[in-house]
C-alpha atoms as a PDB file:
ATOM      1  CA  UNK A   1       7.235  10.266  48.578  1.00  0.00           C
ATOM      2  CA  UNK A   2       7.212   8.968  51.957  1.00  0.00           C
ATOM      3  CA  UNK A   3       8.564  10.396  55.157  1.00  0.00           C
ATOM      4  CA  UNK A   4      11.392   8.845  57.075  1.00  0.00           C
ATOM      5  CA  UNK A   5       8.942   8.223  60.114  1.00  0.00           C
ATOM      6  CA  UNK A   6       7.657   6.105  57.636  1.00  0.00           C
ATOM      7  CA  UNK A   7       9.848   3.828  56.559  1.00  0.00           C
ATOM      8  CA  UNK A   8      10.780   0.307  57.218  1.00  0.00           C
ATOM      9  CA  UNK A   9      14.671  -0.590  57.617  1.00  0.00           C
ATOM     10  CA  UNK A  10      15.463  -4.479  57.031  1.00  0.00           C
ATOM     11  CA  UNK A  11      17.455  -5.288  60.080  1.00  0.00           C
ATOM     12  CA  UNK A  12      19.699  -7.759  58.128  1.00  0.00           C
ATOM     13  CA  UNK A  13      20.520  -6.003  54.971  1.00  0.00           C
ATOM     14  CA  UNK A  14      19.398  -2.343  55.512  1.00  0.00           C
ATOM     15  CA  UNK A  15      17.142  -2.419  52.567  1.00  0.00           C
ATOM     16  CA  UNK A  16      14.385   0.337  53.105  1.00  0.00           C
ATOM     17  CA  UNK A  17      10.889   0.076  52.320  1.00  0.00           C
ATOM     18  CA  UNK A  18       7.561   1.810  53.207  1.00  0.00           C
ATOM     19  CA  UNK A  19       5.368  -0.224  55.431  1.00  0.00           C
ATOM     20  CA  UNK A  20       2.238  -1.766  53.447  1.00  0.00           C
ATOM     21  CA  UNK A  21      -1.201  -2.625  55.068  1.00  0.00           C
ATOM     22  CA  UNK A  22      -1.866  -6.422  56.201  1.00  0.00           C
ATOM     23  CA  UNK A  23      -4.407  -8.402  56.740  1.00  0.00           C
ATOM     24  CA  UNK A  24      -4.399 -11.244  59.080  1.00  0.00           C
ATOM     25  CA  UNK A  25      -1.992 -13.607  58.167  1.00  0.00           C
ATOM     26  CA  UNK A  26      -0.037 -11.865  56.114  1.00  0.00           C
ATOM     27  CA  UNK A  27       3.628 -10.989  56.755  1.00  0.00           C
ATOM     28  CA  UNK A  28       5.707  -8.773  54.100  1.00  0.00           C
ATOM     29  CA  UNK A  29       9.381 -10.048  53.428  1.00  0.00           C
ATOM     30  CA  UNK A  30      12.471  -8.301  52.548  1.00  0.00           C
ATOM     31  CA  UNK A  31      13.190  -9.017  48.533  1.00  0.00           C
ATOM     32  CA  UNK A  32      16.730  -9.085  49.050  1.00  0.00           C
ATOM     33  CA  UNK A  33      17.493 -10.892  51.842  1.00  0.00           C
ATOM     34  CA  UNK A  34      14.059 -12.294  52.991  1.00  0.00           C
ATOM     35  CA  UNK A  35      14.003 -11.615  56.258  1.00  0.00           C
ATOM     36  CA  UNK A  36      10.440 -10.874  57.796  1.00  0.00           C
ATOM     37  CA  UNK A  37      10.319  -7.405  58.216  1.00  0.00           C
ATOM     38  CA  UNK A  38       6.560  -6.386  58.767  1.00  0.00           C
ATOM     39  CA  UNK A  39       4.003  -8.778  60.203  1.00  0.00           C
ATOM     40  CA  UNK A  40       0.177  -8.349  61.016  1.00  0.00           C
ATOM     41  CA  UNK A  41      -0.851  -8.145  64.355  1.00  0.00           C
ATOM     42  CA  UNK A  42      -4.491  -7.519  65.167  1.00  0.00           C
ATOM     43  CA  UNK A  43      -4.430  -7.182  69.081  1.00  0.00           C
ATOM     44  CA  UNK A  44      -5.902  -3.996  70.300  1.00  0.00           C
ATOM     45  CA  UNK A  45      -4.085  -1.373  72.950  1.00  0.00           C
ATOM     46  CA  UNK A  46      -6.699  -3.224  75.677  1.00  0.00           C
ATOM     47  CA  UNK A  47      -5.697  -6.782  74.455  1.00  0.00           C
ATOM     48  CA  UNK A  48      -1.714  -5.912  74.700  1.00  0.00           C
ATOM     49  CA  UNK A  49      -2.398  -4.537  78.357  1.00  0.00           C
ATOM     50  CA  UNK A  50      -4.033  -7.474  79.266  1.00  0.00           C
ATOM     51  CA  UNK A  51      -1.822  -9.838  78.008  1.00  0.00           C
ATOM     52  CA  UNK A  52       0.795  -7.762  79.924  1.00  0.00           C
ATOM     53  CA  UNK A  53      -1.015  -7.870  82.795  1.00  0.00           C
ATOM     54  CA  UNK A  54      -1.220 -11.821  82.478  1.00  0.00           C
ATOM     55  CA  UNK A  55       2.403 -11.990  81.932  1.00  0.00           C
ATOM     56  CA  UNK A  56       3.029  -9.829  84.759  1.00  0.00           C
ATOM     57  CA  UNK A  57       0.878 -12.253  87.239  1.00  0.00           C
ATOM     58  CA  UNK A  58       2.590 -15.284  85.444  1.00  0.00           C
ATOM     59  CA  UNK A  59       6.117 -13.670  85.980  1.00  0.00           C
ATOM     60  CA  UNK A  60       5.772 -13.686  89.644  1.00  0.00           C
ATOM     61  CA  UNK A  61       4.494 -16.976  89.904  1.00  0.00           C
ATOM     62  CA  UNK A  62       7.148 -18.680  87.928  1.00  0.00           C
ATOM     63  CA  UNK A  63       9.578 -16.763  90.482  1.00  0.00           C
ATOM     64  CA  UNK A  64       8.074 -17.818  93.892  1.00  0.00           C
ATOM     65  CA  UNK A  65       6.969 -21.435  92.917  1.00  0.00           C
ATOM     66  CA  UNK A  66       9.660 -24.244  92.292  1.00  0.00           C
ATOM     67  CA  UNK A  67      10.418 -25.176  88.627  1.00  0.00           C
ATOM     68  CA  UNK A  68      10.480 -28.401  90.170  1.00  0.00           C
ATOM     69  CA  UNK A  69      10.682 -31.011  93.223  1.00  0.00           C
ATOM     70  CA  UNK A  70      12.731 -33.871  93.436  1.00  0.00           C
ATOM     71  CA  UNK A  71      12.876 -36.872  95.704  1.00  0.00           C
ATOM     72  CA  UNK A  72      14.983 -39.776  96.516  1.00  0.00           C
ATOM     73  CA  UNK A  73      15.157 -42.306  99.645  1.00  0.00           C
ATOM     74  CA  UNK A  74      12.770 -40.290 101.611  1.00  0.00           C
ATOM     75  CA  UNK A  75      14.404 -37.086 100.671  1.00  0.00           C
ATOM     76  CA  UNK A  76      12.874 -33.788  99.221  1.00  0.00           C
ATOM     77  CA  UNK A  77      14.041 -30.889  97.627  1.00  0.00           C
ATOM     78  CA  UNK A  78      12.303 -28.125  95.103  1.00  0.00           C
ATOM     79  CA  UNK A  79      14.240 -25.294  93.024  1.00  0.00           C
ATOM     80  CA  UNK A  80      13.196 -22.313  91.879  1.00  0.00           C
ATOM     81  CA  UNK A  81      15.226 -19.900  89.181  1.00  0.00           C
ATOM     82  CA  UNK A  82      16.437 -17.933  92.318  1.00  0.00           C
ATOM     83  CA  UNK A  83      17.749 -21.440  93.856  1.00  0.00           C
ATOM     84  CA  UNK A  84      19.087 -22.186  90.413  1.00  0.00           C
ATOM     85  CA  UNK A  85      20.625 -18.512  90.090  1.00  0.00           C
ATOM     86  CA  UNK A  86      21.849 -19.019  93.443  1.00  0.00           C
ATOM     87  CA  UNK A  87      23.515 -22.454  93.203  1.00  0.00           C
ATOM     88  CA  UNK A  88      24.809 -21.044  90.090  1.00  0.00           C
ATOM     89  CA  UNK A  89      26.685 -18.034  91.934  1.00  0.00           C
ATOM     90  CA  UNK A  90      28.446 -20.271  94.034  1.00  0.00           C
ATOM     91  CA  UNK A  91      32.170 -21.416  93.132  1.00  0.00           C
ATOM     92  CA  UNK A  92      33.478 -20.763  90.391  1.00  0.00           C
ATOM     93  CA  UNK A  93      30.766 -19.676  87.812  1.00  0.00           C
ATOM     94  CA  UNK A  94      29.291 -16.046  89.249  1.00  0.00           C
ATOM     95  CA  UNK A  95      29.407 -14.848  85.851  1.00  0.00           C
ATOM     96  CA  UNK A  96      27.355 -17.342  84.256  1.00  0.00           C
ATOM     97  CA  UNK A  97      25.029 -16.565  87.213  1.00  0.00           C
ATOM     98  CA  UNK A  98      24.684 -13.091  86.593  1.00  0.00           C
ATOM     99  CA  UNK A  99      24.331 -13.128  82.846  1.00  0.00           C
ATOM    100  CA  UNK A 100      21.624 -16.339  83.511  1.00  0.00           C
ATOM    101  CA  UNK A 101      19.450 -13.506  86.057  1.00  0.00           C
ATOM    102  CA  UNK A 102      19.845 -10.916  83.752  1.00  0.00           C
ATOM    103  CA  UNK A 103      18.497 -13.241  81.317  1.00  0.00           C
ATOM    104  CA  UNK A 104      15.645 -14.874  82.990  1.00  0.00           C
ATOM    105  CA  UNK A 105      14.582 -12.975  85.751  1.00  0.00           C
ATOM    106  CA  UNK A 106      15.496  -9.070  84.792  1.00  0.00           C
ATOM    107  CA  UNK A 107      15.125  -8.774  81.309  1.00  0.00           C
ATOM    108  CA  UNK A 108      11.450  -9.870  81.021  1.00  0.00           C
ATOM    109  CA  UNK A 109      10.655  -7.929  84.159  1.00  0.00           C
ATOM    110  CA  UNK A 110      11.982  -4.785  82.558  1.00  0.00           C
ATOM    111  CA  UNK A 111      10.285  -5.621  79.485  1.00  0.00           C
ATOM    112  CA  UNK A 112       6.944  -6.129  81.446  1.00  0.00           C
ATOM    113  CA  UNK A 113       7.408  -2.805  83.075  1.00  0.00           C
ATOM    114  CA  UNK A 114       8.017  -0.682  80.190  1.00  0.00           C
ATOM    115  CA  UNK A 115       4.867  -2.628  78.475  1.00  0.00           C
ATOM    116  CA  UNK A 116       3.092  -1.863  81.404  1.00  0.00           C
ATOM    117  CA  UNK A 117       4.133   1.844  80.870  1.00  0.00           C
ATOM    118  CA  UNK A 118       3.232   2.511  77.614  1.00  0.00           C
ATOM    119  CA  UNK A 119       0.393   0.724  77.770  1.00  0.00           C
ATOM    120  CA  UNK A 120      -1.425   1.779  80.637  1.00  0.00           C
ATOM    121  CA  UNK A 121      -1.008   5.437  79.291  1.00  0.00           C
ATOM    122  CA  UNK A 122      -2.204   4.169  75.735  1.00  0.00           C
ATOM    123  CA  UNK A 123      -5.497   3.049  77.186  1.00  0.00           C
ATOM    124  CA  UNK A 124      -6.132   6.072  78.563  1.00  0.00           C
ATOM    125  CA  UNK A 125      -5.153   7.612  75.265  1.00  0.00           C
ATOM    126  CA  UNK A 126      -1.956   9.746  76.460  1.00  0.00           C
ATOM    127  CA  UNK A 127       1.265   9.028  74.874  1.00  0.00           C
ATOM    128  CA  UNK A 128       3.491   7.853  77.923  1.00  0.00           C
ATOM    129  CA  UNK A 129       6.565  10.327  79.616  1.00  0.00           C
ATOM    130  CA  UNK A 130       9.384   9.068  78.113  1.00  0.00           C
ATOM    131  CA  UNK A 131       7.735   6.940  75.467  1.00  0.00           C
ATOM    132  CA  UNK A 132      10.720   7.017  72.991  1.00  0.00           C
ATOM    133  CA  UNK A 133      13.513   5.459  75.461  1.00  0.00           C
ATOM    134  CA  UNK A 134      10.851   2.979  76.695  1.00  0.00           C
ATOM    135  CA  UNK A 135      10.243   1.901  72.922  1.00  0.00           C
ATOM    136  CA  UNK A 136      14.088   1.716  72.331  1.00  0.00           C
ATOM    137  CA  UNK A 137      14.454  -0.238  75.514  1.00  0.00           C
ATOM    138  CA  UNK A 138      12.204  -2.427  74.367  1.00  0.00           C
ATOM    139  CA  UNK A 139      13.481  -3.136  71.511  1.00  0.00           C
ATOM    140  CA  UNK A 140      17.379  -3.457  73.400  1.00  0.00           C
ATOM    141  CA  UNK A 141      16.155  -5.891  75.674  1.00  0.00           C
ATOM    142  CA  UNK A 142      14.502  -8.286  73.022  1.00  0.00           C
ATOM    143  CA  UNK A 143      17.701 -10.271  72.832  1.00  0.00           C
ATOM    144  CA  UNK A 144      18.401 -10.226  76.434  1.00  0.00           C
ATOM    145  CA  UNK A 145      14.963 -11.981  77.772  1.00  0.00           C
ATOM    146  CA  UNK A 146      15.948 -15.883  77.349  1.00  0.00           C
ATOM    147  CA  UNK A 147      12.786 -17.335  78.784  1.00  0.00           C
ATOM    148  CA  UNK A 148      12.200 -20.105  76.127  1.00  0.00           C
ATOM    149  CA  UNK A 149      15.867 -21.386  76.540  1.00  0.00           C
ATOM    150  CA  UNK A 150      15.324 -21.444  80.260  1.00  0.00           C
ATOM    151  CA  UNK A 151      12.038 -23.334  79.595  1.00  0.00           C
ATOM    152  CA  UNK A 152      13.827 -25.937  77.183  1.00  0.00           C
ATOM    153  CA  UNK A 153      16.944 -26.513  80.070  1.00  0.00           C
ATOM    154  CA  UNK A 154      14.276 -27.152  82.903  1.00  0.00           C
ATOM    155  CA  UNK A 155      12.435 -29.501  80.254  1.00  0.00           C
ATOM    156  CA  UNK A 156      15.810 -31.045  79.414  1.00  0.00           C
ATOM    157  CA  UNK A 157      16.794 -32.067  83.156  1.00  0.00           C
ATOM    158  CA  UNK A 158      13.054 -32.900  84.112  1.00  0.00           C
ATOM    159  CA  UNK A 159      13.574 -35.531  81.256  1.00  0.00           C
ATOM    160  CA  UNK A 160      16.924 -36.430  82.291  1.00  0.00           C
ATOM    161  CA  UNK A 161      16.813 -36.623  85.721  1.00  0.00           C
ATOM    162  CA  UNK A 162      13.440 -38.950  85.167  1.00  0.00           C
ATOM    163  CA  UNK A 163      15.248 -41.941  84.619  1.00  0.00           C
ATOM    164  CA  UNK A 164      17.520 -41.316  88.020  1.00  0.00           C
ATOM    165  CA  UNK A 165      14.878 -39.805  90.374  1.00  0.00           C
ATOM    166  CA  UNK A 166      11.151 -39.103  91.335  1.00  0.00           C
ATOM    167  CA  UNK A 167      10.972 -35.999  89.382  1.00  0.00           C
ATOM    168  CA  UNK A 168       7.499 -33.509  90.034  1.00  0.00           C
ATOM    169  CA  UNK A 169       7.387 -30.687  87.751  1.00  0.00           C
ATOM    170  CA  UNK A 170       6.625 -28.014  89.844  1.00  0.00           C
ATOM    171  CA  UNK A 171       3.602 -25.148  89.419  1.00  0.00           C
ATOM    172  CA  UNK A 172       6.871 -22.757  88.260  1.00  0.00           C
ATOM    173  CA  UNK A 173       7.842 -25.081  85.778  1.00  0.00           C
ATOM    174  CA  UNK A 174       3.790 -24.563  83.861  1.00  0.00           C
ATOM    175  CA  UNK A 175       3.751 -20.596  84.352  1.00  0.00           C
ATOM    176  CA  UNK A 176       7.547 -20.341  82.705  1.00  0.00           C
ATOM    177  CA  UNK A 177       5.903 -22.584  79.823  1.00  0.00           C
ATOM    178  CA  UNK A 178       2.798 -19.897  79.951  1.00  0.00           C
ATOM    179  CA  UNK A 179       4.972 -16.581  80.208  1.00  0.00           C
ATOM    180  CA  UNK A 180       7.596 -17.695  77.539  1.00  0.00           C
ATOM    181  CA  UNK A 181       5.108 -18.217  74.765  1.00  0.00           C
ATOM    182  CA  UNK A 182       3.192 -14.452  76.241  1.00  0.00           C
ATOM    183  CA  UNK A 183       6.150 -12.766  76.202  1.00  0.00           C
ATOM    184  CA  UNK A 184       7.003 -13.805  72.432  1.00  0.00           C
ATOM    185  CA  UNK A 185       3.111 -12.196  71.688  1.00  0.00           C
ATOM    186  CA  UNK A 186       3.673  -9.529  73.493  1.00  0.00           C
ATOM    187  CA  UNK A 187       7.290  -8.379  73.535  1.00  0.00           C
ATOM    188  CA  UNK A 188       8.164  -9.725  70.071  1.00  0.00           C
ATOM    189  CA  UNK A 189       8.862  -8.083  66.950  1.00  0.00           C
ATOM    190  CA  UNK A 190       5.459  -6.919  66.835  1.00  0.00           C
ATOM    191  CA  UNK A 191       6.181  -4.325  69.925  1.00  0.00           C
ATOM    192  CA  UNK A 192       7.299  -2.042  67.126  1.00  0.00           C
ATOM    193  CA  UNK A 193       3.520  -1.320  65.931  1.00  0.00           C
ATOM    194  CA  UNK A 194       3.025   0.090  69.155  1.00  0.00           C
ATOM    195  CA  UNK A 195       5.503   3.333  66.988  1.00  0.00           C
ATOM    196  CA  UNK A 196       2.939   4.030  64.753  1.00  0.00           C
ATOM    197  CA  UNK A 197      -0.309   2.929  66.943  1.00  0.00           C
ATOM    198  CA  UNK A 198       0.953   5.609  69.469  1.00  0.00           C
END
């Protein structure tokens, strides 16, 4: 009989299962519901903390360089998400602004952080201080990190504003395409692996 540690918990249904072994490819699905509850992931503790790292580097570029530029009659301007967050925050809409940072901006940096956490401590093969609340927070903040819906807005009004202005997609614009699909790699359902890995 398997342990509790063990066991697999369908986050749809609650249907429990014990975890199975998979090769690449492979993904096991929940027989009631079938919802994907177990997926193979062959990346290694040093290819996660690379990744990280990347996404890390990529994270700070998309915040310093504009998403994009745009220009009209001999006029300039560029926006990056702290302009947008900004521009956002002012009138009527500071809650929208707030809940759009958390979203963009402070959600993947936390998850970034607690990656870089765990995983700096797994390469040197030490389970990290406080490795249980960093895996739970983790796991909290999945929902929370909206990078991919930011990406498809700035694609959106790139496209729109096309038609009405010179529009430049800016260096931010090609890191936030970069760091949205890392952070689905890395900070995915497949975080939880790091539970029995560690």
């Amino acid at each position: 009989m398997a342990t509790s540690a063990r066991l697999i918990i369908c986050e749809h249904c609650d249907a429990v299962y014990e975890p199975v072994v998979l090769v690449r490819h492979q993904k096991a699905s929940c027989v009631r519901c079938h919802a994907v509850i177990q997926r193979y992931n062959g990346l290694s503790i040093e290819q996660r903390l690379a990744l990280t790292l990347t996404a890390a580097v990529l994270w700070a570029f998309t915040n310093v360089y504009p998403i994009m530029s745009i220009r009209f009659k001999g006029l300039s301007n560029s926006a990056t998400l702290w302009d947008s967050i900004v521009a956002l925050s002012q009138g009527p809409m500071t809650f929208i602004a707030l809940v759009a940072a958390v979203a963009i901006i402070v959600a993947p940096a936390l998850q970034l952080a607690l990656l870089l956490w765990v995983l700096g401590y797994a390469h040197a093969n030490r389970r990290a201080p406080g490795f249980n609340l960093c895996m739970r927070s983790l796991e909290s903040l999945r929902p929370w990190s909206m990078l991919e819906v930011c990406l498809l807005g700035a694609l959106v009004a790139v496209i729109k504003l096309a038609g009405l202005l010179d529009v430049l997609p800016g260096i931010g614009l090609f890191t936030l395409a970069a760091l949205s699909l890392l952070m689905i790699r890395i900070a995915g359902r497949d975080v939880r692996d790091l539970w029995d890995s560690l």
